[in-house]
Protein backbone atom coordinates (compact mmCIF):
# COMPACT_ATOMS: atom_id res chain seq x y z
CA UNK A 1 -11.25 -81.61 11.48
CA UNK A 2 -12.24 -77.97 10.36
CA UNK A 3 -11.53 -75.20 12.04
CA UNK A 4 -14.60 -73.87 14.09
CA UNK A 5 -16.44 -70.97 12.50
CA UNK A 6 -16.08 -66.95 13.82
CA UNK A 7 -18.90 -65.64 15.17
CA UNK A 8 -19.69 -62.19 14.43
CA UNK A 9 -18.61 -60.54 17.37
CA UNK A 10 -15.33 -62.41 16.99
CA UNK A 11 -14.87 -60.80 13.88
CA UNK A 12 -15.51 -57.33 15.07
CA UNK A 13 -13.12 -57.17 17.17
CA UNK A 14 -10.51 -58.73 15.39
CA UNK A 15 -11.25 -55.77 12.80
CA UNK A 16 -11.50 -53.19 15.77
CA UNK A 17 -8.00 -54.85 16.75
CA UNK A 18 -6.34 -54.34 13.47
CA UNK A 19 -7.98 -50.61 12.86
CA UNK A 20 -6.59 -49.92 16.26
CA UNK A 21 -3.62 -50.82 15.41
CA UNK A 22 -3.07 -49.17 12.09
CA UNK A 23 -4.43 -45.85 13.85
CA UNK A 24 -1.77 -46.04 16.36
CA UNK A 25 1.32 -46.35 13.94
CA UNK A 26 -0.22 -43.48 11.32
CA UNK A 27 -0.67 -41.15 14.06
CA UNK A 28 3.02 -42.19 15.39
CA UNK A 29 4.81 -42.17 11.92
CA UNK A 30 2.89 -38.45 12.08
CA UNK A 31 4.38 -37.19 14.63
CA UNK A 32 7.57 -38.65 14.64
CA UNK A 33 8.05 -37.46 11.29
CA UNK A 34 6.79 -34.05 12.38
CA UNK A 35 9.47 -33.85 14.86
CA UNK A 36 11.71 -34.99 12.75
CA UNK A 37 11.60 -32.24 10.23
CA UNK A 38 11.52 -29.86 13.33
CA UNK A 39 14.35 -30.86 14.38
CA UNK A 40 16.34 -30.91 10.91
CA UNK A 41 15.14 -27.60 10.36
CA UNK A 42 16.00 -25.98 13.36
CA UNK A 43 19.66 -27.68 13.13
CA UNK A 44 20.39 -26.73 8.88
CA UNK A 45 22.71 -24.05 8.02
CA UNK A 46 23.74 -22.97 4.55
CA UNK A 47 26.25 -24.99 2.47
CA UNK A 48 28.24 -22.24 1.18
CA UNK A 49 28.11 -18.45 2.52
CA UNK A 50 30.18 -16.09 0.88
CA UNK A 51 30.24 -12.58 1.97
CA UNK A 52 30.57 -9.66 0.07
CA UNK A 53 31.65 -6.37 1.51
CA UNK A 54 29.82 -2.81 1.48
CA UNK A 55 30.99 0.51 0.34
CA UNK A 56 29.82 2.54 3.44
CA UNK A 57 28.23 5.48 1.40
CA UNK A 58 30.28 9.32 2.00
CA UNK A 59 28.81 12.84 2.19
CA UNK A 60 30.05 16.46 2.55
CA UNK A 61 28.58 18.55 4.32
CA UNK A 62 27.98 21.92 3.07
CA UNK A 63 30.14 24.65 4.40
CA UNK A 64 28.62 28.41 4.13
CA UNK A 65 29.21 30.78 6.84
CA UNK A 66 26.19 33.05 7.57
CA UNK A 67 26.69 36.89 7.17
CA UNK A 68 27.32 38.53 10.71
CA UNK A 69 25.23 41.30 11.52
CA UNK A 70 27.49 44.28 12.52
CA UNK A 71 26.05 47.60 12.68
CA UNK A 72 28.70 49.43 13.84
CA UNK A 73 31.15 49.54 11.33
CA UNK A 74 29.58 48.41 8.38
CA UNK A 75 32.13 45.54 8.43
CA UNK A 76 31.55 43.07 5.28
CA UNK A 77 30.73 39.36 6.25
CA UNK A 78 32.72 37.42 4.61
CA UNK A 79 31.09 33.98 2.72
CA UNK A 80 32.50 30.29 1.66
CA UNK A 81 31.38 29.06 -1.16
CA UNK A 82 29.05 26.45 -1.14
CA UNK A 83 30.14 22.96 -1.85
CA UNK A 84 27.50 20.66 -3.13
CA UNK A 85 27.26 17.19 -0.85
CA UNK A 86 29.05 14.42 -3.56
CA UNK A 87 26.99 11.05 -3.78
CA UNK A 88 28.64 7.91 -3.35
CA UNK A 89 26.45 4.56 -5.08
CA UNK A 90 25.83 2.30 -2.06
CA UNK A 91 25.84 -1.70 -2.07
CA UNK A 92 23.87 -3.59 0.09
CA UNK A 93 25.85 -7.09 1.33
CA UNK A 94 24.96 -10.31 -0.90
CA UNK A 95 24.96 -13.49 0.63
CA UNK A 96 25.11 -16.57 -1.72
CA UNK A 97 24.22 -20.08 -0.62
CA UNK A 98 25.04 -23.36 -2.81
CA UNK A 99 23.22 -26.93 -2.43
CA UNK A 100 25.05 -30.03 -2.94
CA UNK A 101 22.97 -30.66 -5.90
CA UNK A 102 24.74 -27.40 -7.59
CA UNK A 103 21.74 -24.90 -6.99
CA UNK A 104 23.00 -21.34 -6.20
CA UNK A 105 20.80 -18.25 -4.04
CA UNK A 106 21.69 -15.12 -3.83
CA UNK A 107 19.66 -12.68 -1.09
């Protein structure tokens, strides 16, 4: 005996059926791969963090003392000589990070 033949509509929607179906697990392997690499990423934290410190840049002030206005005596003011403010180079912190595979960043 041979099997009996599919009618059309059979057919449709046996395809409907498996289209269904394949919808279903692309949109689910979607998302659960989307929150999947959400969650990874909100959970990852640099391999290797190595600090270096700052030289916290140093100024002088100027010191000058302003002439005093005395016009009873005719009194000199007396005056400091000025000292020019000395620069210091600043550096800014550098934080390196190292992947397993070897790769080194520096920000």
């Amino acid at each position: 005996m041979s099997p009996l033949p599919r009618t059309p509509q059979q057919r449709d929607r046996r395809f409907a059926r498996v289209r269904r179906l394949t919808r279903t697990l692309f949109l689910g392997s979607g998302v659960l791969s989307g929150v999947l690499v959400g969650y990874v990423a909100s959970n990852a934290k640099p391999v290797v963090t190595i600090p270096v410190p700052t030289a916290a840049p140093t100024t002088t002030a100027p010191t000058t003392t302003a002439p005093s206005d005395e016009s009873s005596g005719g009194a000199s003011a007396t005056t400091t000589p000025y000292t020019a403010p000395t620069t210091v180079p600043v550096t800014t912190t550098t934080v390196c990070t190292t992947t397993p595979s070897g790769h080194t960043t520096c920000y």
